[in-house]
N, C-alpha and C. Protein backbone atom coordinates (compact mmCIF):
# COMPACT_ATOMS: atom_id res chain seq x y z
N UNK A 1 -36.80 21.26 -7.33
CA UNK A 1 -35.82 20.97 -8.37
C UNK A 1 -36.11 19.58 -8.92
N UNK A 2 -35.98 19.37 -10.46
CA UNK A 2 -36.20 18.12 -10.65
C UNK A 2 -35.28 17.20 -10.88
N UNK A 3 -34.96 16.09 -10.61
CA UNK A 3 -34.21 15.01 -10.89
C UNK A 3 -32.94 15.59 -12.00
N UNK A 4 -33.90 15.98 -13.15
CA UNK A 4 -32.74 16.50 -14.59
C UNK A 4 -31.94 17.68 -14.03
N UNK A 5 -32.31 18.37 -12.92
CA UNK A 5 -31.18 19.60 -12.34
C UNK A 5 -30.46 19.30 -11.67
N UNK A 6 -31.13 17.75 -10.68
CA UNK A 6 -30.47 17.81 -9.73
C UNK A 6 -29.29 16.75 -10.18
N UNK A 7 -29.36 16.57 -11.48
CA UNK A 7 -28.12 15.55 -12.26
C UNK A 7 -27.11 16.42 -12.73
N UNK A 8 -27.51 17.70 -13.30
CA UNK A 8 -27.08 18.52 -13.84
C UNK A 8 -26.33 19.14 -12.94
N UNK A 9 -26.95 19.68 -11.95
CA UNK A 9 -25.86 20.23 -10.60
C UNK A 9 -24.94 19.53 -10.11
N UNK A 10 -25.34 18.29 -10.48
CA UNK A 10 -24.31 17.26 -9.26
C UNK A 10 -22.87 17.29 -10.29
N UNK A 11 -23.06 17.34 -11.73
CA UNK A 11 -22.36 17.10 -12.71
C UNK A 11 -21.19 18.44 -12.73
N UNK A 12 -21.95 19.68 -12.74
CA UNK A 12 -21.22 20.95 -12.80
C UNK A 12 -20.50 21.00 -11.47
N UNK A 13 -20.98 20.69 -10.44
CA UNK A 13 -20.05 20.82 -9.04
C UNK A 13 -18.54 19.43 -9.32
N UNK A 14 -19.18 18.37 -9.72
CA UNK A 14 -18.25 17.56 -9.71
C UNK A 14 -16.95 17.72 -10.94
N UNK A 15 -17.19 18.71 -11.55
CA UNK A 15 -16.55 19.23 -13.15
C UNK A 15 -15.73 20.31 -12.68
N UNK A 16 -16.14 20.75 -11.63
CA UNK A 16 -15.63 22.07 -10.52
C UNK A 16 -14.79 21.36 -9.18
N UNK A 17 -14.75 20.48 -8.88
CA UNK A 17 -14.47 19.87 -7.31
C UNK A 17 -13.01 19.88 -7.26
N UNK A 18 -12.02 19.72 -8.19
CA UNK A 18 -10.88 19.95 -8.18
C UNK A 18 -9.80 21.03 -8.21
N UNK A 19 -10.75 21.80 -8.94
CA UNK A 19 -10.33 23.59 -8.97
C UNK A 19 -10.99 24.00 -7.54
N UNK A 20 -12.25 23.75 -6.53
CA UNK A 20 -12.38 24.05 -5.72
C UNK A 20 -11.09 23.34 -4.17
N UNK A 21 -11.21 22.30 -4.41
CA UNK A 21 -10.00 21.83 -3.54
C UNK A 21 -8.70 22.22 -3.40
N UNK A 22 -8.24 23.34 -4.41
CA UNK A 22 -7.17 23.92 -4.54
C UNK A 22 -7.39 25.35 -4.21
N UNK A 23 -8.90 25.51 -4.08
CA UNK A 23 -8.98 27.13 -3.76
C UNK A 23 -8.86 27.85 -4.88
N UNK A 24 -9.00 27.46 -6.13
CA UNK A 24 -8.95 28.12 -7.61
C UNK A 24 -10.12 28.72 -8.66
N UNK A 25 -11.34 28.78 -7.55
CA UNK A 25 -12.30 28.96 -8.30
C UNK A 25 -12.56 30.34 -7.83
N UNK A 26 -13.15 31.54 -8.58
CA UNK A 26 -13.74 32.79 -8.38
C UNK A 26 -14.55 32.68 -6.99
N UNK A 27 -14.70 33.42 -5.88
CA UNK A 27 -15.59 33.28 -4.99
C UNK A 27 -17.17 33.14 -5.47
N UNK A 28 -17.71 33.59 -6.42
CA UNK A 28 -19.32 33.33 -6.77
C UNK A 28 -19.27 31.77 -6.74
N UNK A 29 -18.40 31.23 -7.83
CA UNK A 29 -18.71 29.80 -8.24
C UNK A 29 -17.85 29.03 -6.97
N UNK A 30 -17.21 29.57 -6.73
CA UNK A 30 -17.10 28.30 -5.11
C UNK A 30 -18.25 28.79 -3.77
N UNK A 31 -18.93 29.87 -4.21
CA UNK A 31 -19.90 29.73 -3.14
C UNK A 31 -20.87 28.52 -4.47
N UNK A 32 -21.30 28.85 -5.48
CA UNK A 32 -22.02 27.61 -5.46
C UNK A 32 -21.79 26.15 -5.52
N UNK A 33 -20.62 25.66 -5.38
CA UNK A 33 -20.29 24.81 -5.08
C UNK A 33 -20.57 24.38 -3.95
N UNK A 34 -19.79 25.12 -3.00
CA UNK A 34 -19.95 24.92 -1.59
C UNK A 34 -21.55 24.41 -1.20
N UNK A 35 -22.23 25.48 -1.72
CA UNK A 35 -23.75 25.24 -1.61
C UNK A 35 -24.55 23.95 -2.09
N UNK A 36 -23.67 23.53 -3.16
CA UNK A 36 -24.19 22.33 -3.77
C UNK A 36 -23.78 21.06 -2.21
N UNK A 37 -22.61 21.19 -2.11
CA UNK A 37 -21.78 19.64 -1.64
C UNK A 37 -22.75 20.13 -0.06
N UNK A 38 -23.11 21.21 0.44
CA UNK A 38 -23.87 20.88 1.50
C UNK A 38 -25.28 20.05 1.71
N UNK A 39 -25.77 20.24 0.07
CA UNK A 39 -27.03 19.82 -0.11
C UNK A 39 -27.22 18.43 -0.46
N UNK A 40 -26.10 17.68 -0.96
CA UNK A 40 -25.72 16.89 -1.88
C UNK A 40 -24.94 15.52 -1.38
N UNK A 41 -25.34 14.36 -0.37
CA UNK A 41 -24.65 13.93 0.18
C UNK A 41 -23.47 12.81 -0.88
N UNK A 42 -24.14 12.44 -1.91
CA UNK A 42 -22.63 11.91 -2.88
C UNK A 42 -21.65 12.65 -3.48
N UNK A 43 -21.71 14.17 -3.67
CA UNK A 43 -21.02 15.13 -3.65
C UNK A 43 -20.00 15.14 -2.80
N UNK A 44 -20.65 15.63 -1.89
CA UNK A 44 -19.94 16.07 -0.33
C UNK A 44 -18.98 14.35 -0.12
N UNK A 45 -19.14 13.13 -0.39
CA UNK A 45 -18.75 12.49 -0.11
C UNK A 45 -17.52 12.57 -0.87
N UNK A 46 -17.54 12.25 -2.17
CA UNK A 46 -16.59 12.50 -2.99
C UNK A 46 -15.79 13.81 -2.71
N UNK A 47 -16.35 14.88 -2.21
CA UNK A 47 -15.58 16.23 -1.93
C UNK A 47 -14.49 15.65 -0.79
N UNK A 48 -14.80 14.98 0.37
CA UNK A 48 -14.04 14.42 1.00
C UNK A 48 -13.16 13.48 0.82
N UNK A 49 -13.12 12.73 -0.10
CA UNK A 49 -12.30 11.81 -0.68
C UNK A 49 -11.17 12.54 -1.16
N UNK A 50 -11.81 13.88 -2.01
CA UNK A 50 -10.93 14.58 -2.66
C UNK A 50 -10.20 15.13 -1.34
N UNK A 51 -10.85 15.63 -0.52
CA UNK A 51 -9.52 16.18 0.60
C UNK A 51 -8.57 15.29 1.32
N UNK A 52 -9.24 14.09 1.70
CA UNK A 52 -8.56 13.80 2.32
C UNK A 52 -7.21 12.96 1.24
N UNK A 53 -7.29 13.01 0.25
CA UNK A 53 -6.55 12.34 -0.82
C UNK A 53 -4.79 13.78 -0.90
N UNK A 54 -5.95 14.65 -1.15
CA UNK A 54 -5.01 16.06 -1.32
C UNK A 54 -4.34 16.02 0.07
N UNK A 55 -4.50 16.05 1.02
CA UNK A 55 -3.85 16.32 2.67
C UNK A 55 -2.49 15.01 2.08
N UNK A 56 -3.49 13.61 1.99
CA UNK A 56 -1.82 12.31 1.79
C UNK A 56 -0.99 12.81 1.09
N UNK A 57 -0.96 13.54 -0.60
CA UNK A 57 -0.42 13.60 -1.12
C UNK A 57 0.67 14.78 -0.85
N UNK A 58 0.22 16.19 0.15
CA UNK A 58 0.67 17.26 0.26
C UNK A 58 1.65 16.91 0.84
N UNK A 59 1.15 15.53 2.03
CA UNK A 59 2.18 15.20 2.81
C UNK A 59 3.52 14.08 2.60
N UNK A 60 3.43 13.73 1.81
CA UNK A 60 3.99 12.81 1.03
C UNK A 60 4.92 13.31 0.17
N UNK A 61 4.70 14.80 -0.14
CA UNK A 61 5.41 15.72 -1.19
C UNK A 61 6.80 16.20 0.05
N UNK A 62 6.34 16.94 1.31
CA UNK A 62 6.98 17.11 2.12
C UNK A 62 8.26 16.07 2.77
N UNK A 63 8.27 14.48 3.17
CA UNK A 63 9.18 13.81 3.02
C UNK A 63 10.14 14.02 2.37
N UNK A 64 11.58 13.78 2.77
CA UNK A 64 12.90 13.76 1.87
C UNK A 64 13.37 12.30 1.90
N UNK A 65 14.14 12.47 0.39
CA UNK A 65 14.39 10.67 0.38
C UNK A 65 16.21 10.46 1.51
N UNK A 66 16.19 10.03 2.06
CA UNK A 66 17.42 9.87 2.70
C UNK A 66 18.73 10.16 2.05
N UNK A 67 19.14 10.88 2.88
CA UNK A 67 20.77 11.43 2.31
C UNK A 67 21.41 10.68 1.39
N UNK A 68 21.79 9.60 2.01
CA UNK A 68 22.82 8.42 0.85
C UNK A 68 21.98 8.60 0.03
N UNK A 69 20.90 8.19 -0.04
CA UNK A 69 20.41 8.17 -1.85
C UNK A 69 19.90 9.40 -2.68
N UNK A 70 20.12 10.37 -1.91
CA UNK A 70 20.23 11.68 -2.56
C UNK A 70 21.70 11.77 -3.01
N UNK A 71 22.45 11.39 -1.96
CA UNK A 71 24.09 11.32 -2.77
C UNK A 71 24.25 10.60 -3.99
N UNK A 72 23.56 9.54 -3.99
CA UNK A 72 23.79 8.53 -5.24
C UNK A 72 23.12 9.18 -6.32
N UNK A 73 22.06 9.56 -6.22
CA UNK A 73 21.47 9.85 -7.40
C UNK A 73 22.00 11.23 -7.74
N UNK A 74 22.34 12.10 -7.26
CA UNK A 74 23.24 13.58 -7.46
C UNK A 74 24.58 12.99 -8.00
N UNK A 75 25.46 12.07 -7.59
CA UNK A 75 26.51 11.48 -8.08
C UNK A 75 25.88 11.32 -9.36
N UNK A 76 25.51 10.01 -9.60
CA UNK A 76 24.62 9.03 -11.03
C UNK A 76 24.44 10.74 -12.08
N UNK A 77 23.64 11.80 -11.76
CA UNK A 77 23.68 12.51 -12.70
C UNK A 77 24.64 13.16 -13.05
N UNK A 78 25.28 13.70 -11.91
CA UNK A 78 26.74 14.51 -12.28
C UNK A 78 27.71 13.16 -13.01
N UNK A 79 27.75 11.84 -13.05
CA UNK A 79 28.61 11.26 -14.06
C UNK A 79 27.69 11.14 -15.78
N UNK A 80 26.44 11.20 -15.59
CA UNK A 80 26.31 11.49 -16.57
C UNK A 80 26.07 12.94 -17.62
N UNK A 81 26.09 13.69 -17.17
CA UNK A 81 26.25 14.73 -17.84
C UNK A 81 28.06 14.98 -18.25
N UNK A 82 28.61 14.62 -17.32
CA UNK A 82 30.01 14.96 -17.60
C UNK A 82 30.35 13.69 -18.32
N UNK A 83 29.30 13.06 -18.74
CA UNK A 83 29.94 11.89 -19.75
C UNK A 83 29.45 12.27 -20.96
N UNK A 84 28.05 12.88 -20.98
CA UNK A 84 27.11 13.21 -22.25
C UNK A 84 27.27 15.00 -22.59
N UNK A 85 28.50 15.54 -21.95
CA UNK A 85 28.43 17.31 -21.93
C UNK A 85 27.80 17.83 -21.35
């Protein structure tokens, strides 16, 4: 493979790496993905960045903000709607 493919591949996997991290790509094109980031160690690096970024954020989504200030802010809107209709 020459240099110009192997820019070209790195480009199409990395144009793909986000729909693959979600599991959103057709199985053909996430097998070539997959195939790429094995071959590909700045790929694969960045592929990991991307996961381990996705895992903080999944988990971060999961947290609840503490009661009292779920009260306040559920209060704060219920006075404003019943102020604005």
């Amino acid at each position: 493979m020459s240099a110009l493919d192997e820019k070209q591949d790195c480009t199409q996997a990395r144009a793909a790496l986000e729909e693959y991290l979600h599991k959103e790509l057709c199985a053909e094109d996430a097998a070539d993905v997959r195939a790429h980031l094995d071959s590909c160690e700045e790929c694969s690096a960045e592929h990991h960045v991307g996961e381990t970024l996705t895992v903080a954020l999944q988990g971060a989504c999961k947290d609840r903000a503490p009661e009292d200030l779920r009260e306040r802010l559920l209060a704060s809107l219920r006075a404003a709607k019943a102020q604005h209709g």
